[in-house]
C-alpha atoms as a PDB file:
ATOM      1  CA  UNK A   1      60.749-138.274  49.372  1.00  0.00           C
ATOM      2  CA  UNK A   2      62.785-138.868  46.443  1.00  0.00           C
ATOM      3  CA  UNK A   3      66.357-139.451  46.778  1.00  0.00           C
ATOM      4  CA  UNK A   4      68.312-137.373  44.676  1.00  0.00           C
ATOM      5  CA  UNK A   5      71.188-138.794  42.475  1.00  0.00           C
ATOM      6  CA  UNK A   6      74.034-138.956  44.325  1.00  0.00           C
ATOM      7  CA  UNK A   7      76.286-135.861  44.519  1.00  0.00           C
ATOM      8  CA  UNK A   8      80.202-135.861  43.492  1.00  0.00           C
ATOM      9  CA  UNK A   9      82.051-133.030  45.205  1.00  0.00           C
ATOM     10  CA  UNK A  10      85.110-131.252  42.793  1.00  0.00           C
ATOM     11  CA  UNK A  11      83.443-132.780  39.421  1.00  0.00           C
ATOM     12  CA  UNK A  12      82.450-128.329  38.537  1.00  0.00           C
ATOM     13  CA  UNK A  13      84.406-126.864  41.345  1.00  0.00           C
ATOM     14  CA  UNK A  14      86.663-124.573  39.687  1.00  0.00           C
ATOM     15  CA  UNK A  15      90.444-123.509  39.619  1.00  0.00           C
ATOM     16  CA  UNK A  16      92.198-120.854  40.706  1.00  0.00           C
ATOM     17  CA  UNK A  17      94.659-118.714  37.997  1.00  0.00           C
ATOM     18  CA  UNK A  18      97.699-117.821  39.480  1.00  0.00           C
ATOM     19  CA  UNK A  19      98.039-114.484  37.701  1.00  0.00           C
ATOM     20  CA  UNK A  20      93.985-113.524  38.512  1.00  0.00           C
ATOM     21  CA  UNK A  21      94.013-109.911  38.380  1.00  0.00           C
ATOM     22  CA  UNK A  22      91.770-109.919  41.956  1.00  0.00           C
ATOM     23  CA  UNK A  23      94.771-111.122  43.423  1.00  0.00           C
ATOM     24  CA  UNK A  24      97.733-109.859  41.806  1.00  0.00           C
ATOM     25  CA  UNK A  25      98.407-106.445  40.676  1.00  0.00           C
ATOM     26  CA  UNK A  26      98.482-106.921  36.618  1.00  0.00           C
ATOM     27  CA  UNK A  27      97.467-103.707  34.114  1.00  0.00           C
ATOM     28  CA  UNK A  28      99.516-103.535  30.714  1.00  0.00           C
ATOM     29  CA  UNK A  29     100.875-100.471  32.011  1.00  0.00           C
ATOM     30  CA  UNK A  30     101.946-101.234  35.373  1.00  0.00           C
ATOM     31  CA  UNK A  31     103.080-104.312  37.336  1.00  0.00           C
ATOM     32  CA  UNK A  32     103.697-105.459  40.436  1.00  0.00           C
ATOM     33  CA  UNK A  33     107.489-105.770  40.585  1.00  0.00           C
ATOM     34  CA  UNK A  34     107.532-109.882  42.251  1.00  0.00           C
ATOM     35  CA  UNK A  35     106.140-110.409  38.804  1.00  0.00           C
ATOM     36  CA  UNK A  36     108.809-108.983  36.407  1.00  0.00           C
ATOM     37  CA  UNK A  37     109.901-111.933  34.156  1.00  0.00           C
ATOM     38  CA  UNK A  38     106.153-113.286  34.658  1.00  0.00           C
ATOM     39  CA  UNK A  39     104.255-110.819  33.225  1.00  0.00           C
ATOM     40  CA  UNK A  40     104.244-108.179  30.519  1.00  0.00           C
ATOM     41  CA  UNK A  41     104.027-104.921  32.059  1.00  0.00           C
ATOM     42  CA  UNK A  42     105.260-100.897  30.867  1.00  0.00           C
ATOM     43  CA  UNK A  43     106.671-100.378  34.278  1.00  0.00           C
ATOM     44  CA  UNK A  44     106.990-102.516  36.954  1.00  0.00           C
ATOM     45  CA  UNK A  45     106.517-100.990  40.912  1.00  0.00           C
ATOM     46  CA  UNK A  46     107.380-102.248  44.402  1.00  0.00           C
ATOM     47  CA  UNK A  47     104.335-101.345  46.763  1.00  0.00           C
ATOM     48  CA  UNK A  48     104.603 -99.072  49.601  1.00  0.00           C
ATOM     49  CA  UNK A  49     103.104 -99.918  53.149  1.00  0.00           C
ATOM     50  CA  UNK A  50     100.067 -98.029  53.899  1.00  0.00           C
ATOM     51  CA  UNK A  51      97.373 -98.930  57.291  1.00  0.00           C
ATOM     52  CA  UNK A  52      93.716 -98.566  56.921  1.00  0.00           C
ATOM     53  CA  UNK A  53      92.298 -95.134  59.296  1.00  0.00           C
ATOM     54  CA  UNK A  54      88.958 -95.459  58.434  1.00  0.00           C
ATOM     55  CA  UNK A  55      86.060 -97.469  59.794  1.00  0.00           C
ATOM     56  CA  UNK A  56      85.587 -99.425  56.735  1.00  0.00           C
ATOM     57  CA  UNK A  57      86.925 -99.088  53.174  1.00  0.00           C
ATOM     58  CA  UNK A  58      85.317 -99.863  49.627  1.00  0.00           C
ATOM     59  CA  UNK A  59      87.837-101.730  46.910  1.00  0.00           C
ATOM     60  CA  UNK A  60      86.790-100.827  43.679  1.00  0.00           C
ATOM     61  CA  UNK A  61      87.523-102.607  40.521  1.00  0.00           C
ATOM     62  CA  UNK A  62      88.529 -99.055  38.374  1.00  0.00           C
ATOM     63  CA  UNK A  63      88.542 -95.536  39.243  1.00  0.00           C
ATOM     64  CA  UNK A  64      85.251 -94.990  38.037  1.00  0.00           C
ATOM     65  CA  UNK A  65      83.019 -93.746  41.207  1.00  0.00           C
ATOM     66  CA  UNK A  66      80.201 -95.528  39.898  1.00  0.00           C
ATOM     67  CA  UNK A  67      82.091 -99.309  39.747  1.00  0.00           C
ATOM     68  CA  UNK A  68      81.361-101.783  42.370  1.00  0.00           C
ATOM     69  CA  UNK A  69      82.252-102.425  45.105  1.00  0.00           C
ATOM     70  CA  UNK A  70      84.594-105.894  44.835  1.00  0.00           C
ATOM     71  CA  UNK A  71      85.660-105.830  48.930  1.00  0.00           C
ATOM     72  CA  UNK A  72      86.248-103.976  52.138  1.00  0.00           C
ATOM     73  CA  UNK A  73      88.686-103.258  54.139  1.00  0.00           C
ATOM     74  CA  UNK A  74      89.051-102.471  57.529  1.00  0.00           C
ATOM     75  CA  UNK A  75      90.437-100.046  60.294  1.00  0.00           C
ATOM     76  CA  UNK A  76      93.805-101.293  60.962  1.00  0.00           C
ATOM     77  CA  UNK A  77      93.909-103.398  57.866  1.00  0.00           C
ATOM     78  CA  UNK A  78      97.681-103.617  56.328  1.00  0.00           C
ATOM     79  CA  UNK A  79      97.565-102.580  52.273  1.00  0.00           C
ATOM     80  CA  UNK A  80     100.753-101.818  49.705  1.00  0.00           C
ATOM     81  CA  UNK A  81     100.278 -99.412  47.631  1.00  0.00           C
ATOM     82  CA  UNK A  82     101.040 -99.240  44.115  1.00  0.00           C
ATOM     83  CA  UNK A  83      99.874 -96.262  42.433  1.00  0.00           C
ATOM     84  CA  UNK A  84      97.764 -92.827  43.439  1.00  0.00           C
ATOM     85  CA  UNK A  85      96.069 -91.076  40.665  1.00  0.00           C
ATOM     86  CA  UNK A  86      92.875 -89.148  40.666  1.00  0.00           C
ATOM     87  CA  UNK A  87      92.227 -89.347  43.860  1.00  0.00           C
ATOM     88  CA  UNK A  88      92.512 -92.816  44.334  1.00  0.00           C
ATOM     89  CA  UNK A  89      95.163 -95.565  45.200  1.00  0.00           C
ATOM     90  CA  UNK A  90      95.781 -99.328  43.695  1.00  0.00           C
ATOM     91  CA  UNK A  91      96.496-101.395  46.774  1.00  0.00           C
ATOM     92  CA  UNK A  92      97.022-105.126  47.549  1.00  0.00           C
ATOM     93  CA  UNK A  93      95.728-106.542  50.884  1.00  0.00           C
ATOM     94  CA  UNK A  94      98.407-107.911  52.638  1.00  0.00           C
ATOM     95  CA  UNK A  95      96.013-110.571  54.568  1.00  0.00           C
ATOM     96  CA  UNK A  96      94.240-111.766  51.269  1.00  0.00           C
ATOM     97  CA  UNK A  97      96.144-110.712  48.303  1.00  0.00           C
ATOM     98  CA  UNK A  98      92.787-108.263  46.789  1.00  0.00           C
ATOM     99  CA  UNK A  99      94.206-105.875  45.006  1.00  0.00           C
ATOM    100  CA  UNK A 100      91.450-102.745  43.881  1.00  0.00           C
ATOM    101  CA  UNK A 101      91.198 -99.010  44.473  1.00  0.00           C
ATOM    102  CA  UNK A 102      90.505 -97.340  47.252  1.00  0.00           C
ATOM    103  CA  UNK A 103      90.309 -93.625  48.149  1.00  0.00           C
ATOM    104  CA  UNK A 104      93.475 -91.907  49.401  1.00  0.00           C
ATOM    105  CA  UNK A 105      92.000 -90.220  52.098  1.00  0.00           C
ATOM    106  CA  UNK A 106      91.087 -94.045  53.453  1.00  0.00           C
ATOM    107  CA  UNK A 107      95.016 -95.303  54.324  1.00  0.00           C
ATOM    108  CA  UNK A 108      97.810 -93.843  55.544  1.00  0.00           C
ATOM    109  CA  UNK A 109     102.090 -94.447  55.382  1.00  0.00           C
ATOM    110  CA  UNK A 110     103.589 -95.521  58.333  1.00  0.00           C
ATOM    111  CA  UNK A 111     102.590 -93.098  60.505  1.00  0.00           C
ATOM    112  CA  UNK A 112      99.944 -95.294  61.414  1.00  0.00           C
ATOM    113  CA  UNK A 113      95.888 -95.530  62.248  1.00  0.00           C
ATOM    114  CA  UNK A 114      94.273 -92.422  64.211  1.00  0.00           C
ATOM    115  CA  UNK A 115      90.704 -92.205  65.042  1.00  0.00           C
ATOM    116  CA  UNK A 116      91.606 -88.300  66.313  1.00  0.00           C
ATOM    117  CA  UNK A 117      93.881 -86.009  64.912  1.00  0.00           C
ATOM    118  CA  UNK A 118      95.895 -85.500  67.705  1.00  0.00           C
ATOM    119  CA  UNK A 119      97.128 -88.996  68.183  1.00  0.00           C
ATOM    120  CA  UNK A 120      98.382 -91.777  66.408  1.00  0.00           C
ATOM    121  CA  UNK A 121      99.848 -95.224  66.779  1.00  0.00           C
ATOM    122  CA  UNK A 122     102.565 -97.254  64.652  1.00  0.00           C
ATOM    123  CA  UNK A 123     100.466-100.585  62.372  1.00  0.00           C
ATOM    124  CA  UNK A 124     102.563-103.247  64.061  1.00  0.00           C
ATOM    125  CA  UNK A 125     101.402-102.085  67.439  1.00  0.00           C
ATOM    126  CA  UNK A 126      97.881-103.408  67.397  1.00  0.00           C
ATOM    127  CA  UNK A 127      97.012-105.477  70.502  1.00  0.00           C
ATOM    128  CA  UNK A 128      93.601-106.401  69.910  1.00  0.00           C
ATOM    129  CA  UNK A 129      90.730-106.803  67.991  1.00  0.00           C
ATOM    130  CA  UNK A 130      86.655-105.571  67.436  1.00  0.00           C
ATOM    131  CA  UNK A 131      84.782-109.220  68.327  1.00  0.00           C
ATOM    132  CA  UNK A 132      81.028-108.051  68.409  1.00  0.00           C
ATOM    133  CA  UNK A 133      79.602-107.654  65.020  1.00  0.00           C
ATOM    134  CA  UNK A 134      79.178-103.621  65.705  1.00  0.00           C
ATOM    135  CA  UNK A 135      81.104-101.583  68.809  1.00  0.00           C
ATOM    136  CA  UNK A 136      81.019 -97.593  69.368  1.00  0.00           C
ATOM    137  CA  UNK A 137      84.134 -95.984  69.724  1.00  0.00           C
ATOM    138  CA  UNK A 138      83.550 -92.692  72.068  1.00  0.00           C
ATOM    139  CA  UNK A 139      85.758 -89.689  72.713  1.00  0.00           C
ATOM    140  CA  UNK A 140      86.172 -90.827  76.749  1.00  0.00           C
ATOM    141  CA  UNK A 141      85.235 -93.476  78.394  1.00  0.00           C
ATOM    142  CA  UNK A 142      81.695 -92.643  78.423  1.00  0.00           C
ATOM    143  CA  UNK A 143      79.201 -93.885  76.886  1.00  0.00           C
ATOM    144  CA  UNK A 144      76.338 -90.997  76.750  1.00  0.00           C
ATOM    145  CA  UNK A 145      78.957 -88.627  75.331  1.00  0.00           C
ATOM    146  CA  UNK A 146      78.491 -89.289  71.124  1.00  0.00           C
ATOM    147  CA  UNK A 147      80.638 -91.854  69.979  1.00  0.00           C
ATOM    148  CA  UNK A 148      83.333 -90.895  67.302  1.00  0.00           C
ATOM    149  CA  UNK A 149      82.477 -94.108  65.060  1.00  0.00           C
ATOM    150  CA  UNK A 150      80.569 -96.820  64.506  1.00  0.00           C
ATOM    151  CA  UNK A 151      83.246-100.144  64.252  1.00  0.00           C
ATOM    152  CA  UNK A 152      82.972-103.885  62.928  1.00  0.00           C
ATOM    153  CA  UNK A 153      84.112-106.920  64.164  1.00  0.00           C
ATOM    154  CA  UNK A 154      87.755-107.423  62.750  1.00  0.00           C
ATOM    155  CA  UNK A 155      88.458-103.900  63.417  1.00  0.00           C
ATOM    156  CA  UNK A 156      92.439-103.749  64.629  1.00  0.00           C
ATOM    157  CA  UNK A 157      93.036-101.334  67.586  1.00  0.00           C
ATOM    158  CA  UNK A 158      95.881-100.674  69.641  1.00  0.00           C
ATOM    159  CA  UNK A 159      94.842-100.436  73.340  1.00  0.00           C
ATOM    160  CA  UNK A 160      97.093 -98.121  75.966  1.00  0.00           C
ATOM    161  CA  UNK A 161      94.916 -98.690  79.363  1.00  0.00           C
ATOM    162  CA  UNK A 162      92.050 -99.078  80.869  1.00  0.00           C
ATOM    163  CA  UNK A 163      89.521 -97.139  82.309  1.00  0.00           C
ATOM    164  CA  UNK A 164      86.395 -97.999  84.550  1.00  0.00           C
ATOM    165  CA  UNK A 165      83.586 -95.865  84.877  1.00  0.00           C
ATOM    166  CA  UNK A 166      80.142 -96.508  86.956  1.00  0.00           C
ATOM    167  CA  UNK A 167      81.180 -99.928  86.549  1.00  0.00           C
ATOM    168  CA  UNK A 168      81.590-100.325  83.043  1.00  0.00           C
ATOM    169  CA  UNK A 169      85.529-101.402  81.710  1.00  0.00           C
ATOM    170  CA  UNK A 170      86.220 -99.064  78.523  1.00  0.00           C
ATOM    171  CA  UNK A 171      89.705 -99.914  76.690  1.00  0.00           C
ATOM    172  CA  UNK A 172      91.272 -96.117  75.752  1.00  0.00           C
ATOM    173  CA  UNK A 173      93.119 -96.385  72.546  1.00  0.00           C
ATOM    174  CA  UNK A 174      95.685 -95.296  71.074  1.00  0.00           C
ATOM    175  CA  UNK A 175      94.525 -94.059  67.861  1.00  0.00           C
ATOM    176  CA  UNK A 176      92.271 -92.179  70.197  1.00  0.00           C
ATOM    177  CA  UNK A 177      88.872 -92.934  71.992  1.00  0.00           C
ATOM    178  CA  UNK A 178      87.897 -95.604  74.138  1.00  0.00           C
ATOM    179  CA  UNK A 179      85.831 -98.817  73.417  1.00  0.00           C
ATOM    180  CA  UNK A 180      83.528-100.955  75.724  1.00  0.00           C
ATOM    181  CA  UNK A 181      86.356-103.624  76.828  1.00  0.00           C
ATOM    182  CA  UNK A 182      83.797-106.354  76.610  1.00  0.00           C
ATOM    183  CA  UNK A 183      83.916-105.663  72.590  1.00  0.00           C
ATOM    184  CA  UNK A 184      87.005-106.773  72.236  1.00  0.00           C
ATOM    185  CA  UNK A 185      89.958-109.247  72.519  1.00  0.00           C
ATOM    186  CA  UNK A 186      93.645-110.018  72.462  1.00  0.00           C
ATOM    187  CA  UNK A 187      94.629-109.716  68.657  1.00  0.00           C
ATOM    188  CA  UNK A 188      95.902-113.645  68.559  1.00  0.00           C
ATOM    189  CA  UNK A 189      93.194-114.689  71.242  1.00  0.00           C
ATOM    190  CA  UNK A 190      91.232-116.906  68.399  1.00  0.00           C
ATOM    191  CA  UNK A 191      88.236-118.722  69.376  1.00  0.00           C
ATOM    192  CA  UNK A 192      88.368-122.323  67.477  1.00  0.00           C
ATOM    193  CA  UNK A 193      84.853-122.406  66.000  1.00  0.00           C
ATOM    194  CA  UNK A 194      84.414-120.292  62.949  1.00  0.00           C
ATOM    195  CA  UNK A 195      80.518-121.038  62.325  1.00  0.00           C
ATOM    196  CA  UNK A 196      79.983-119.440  65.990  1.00  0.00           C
ATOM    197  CA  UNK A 197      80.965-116.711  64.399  1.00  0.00           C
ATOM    198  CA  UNK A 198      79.062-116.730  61.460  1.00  0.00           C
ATOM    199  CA  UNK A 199      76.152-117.360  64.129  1.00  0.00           C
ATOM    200  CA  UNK A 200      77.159-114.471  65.925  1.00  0.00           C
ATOM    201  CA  UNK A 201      76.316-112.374  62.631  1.00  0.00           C
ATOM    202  CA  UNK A 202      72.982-113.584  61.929  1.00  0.00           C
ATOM    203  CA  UNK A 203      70.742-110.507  60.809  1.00  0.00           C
ATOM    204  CA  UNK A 204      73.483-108.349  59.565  1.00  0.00           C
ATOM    205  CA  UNK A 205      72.313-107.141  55.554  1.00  0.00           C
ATOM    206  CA  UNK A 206      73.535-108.735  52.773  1.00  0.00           C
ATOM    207  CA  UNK A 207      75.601-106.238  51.349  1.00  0.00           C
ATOM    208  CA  UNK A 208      77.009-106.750  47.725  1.00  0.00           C
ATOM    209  CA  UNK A 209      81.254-106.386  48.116  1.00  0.00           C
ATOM    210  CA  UNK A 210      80.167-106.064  52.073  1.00  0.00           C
ATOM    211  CA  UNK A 211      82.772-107.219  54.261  1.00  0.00           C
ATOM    212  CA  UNK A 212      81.890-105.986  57.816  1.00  0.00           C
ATOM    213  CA  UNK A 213      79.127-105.668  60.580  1.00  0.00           C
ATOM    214  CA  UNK A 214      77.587-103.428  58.707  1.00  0.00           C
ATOM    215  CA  UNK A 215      76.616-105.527  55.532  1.00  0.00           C
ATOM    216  CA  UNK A 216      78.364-108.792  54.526  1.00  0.00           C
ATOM    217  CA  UNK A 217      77.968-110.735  51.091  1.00  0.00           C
ATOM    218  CA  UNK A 218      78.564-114.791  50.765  1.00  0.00           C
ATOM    219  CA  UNK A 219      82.000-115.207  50.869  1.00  0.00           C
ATOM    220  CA  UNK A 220      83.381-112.447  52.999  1.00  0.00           C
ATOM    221  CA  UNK A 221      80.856-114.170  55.940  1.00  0.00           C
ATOM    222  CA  UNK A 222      82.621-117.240  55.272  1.00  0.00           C
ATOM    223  CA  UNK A 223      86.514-115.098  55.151  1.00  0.00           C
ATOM    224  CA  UNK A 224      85.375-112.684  58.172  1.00  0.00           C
ATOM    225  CA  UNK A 225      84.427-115.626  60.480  1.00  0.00           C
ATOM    226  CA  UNK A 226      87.612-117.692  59.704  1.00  0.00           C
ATOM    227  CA  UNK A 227      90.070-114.808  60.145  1.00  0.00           C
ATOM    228  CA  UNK A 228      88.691-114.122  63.609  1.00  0.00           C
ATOM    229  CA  UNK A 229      89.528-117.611  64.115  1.00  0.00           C
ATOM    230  CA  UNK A 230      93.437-116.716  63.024  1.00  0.00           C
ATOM    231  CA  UNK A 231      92.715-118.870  59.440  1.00  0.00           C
ATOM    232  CA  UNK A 232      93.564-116.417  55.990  1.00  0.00           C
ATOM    233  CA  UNK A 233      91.152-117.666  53.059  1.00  0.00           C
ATOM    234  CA  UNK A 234      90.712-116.012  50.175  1.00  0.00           C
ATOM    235  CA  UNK A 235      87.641-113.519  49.400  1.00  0.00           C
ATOM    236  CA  UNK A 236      85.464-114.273  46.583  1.00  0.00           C
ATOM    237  CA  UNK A 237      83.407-117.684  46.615  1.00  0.00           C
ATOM    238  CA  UNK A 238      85.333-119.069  43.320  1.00  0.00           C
ATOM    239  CA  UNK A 239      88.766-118.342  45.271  1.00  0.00           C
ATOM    240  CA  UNK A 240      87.420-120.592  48.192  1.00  0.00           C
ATOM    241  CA  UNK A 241      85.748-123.202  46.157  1.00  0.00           C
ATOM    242  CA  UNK A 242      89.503-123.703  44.459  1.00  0.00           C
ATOM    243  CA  UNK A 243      91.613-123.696  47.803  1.00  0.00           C
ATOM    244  CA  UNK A 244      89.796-124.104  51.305  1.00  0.00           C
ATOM    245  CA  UNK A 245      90.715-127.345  52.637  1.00  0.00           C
ATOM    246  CA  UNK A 246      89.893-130.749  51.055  1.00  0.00           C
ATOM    247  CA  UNK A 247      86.940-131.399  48.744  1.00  0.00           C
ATOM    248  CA  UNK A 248      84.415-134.130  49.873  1.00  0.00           C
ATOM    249  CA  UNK A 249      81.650-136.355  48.766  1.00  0.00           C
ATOM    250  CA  UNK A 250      78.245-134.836  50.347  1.00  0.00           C
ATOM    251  CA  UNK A 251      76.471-138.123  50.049  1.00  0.00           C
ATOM    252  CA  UNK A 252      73.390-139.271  48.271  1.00  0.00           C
ATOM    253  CA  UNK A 253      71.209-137.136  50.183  1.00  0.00           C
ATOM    254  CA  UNK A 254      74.247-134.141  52.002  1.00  0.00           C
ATOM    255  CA  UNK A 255      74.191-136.684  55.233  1.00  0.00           C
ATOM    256  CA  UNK A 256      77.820-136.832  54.944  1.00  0.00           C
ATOM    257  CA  UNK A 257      78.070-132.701  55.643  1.00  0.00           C
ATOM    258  CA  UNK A 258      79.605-132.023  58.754  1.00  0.00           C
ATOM    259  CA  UNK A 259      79.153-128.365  60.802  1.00  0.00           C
ATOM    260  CA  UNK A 260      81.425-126.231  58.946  1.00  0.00           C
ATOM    261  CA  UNK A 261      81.975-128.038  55.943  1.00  0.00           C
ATOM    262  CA  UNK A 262      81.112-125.434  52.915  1.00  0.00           C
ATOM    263  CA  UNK A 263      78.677-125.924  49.993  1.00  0.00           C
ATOM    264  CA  UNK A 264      79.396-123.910  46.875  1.00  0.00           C
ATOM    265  CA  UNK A 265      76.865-122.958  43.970  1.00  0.00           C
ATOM    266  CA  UNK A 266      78.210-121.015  41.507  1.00  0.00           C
ATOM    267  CA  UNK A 267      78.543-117.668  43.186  1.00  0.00           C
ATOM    268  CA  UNK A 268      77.437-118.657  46.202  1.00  0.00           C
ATOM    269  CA  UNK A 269      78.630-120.343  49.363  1.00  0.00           C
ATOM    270  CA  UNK A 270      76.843-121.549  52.579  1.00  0.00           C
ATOM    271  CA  UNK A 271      78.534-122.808  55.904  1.00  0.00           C
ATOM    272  CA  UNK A 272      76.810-126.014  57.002  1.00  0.00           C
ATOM    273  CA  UNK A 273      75.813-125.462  60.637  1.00  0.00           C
ATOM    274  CA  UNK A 274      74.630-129.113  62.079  1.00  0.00           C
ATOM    275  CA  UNK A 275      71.469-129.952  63.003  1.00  0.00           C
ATOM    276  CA  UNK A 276      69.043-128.010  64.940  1.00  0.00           C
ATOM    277  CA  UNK A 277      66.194-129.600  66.310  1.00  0.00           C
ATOM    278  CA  UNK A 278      67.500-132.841  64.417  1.00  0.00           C
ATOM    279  CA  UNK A 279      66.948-130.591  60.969  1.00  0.00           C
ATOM    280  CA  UNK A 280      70.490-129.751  59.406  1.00  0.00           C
ATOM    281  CA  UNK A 281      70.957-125.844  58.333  1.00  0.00           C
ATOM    282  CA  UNK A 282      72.769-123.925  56.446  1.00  0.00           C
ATOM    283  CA  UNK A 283      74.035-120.170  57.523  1.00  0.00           C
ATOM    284  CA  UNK A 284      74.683-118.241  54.923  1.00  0.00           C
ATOM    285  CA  UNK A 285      74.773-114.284  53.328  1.00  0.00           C
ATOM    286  CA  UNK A 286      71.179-114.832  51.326  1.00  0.00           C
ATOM    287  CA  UNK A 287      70.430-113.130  48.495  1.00  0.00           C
ATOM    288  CA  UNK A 288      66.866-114.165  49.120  1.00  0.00           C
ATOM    289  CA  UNK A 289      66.406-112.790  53.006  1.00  0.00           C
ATOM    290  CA  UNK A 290      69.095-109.957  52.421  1.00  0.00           C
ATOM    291  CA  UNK A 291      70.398-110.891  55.645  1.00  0.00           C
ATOM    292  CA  UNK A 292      72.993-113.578  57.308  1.00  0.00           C
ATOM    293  CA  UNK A 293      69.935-116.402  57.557  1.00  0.00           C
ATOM    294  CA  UNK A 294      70.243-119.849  59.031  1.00  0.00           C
ATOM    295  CA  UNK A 295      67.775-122.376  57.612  1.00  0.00           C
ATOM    296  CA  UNK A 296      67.199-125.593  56.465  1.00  0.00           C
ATOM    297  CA  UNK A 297      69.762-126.921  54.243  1.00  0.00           C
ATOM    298  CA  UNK A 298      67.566-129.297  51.780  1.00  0.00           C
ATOM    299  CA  UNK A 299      65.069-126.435  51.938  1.00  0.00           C
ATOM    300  CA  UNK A 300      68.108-123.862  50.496  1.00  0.00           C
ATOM    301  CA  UNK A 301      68.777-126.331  48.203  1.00  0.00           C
ATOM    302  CA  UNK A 302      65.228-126.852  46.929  1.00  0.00           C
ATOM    303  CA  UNK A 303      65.043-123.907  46.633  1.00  0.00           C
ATOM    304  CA  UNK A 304      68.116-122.500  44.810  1.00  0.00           C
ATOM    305  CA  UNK A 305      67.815-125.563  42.490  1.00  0.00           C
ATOM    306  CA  UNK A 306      64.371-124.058  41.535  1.00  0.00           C
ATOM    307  CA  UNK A 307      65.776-120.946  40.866  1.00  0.00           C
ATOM    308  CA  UNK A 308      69.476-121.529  39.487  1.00  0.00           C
ATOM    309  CA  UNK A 309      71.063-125.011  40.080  1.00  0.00           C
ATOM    310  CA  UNK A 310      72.426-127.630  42.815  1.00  0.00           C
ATOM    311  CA  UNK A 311      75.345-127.228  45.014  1.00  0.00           C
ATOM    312  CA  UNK A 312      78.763-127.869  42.012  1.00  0.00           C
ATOM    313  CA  UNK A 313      80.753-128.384  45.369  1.00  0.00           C
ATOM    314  CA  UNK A 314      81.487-129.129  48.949  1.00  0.00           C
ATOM    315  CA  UNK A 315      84.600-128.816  50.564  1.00  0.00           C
ATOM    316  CA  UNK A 316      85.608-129.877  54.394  1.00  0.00           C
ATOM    317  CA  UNK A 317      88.123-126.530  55.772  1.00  0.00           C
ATOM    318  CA  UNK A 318      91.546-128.217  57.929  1.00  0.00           C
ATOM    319  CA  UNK A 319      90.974-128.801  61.730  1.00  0.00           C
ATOM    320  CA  UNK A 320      86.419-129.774  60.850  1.00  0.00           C
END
């Protein structure tokens, strides 16, 4: 097999702008207000707490309902809010800075999350957390009654008690319902290995802007599966190749990629997993599959190369 030439991590990994408009809220007309004397702005505005009460939220990149969809949000998710208009509201994500629009009828003020309209719950009260890629939430705890929603992993609940029923443990919220106890755990109760959790999402779609259990793209597996593990990255795949960790030097032929190190094409990330079978693989969001796939990493690479280019990057995240 013929060696190829030796790759240099960081020689095309890019930068990161400190005033990118993904992550700070910039228009000519209106301005975040921690960026007065930074920027040039009409007006400048100082956001207004708001929680996530839906299941999952699209960011958009304008008001148009026909723009794409840039990231998701979910239930429980802390936003600011900067602006309403037309039926929409600019927002920053407090966890990873992604500012976008959202629906209004998506987050709330203070009041809090509610999954039923006669209860709700204050944001800083949430106790634990959604850690199967898809959960039910049902009126009662009981699971032949139809559930109220469909959840993801990362979802942020706040549970009350506990209720047992023919054996099964249901946690009763409350933002109202009750959710199989096994499907969740202690907000801050982070498991250390981030690529079990990428494992742990194998099959779910690809999903362009996805950011959930339902349908995930590149990056936001890569975000998703590190914030369960209580690390904050940032969302899109140019954002990560710029900060995560250290870059590294692959080696001649990727032998010196350890499991969880990161390979970056442009607009594209993979999560090395190790070897399997004494083959190492990849895990990654694939375009190609339209699923979370693990396989072979020179195969990815063959393969991508064929279509597009080699890897421009590798980086090692803290703690590999």
């Amino acid at each position: 097999m013929k060696v190829p030439d030796r790759v240099l991590s960081g020689s095309q990994l890019p930068e990161i702008d400190p005033f990118d408009p993904r992550l700070n809220v910039i228009r000519p007309d209106l301005a975040d207000a921690r960026l007065q004397n930074k920027v040039e702005a009409e007006t400048y505005v100082t956001g207004e707490p708001a929680t996530v009460i839906t299941p999952v939220v699209d960011i958009k990149g304008s008001t148009d309902p026909d723009s794409n969809t840039t990231h998701q949000l979910l239930l429980g998710e802390k936003v600011m809010v900067y602006e309403e208009a037309k039926e929409k509201k600019w927002i920053q994500s407090t966890s990873d800075s992604y500012v976008g629009y959202v629906s209004s009828d998506t987050i709330k003020a203070a009041e809090g999350i509610s999954l039923s309209s006669s209860q709700s719950s204050a944001p800083d009260a949430v106790s634990h957390i959604v850690c199967v890629p898809v959960t039910f939430c049902y009126p009662n705890a009981e699971l032949r009654n139809p559930p109220i929603c469909s959840l993801s992993i990362g979802s942020r609940v706040t549970v009350s008690t506990y209720e047992s029923v023919r054996g099964i443990k249901y946690a009763l919220l409350e933002e109202g319902g009750a959710i199989i106890d096994k499907h969740l755990r202690e907000i801050e109760d982070y498991p250390s290995d981030f690529v079990k959790v990428c494992e742990l999402l194998i099959n779910v779609p690809y999903l362009w802007g996805g950011a959930s259990g339902f349908g995930i793209d590149c990056s936001s597996l890569v975000q998703l599966s590190m914030r369960m593990c209580g690390r904050q990255v940032l969302r899109d795949s140019d954002m990560q190749a710029a900060t995560i960790g250290m870059e590294i030097d692959a080696g001649n032929n990727y032998q010196e990629l350890l499991r969880g190190d990161l390979i970056f094409w442009r607009g594209h990330v993979a999560v090395h997993q190790g070897d399997i079978e004494g083959v190492a693989h990849i895990i990654h969001a694939s375009g190609h599959t339209m699923n979370v796939a693990s396989e072979p990493l020179h195969q990815a690479i063959e393969r991508i190369d064929y279509l597009y280019e080699k890897p421009i990057g590798f980086r090692r995240p803290d703690g590999l």
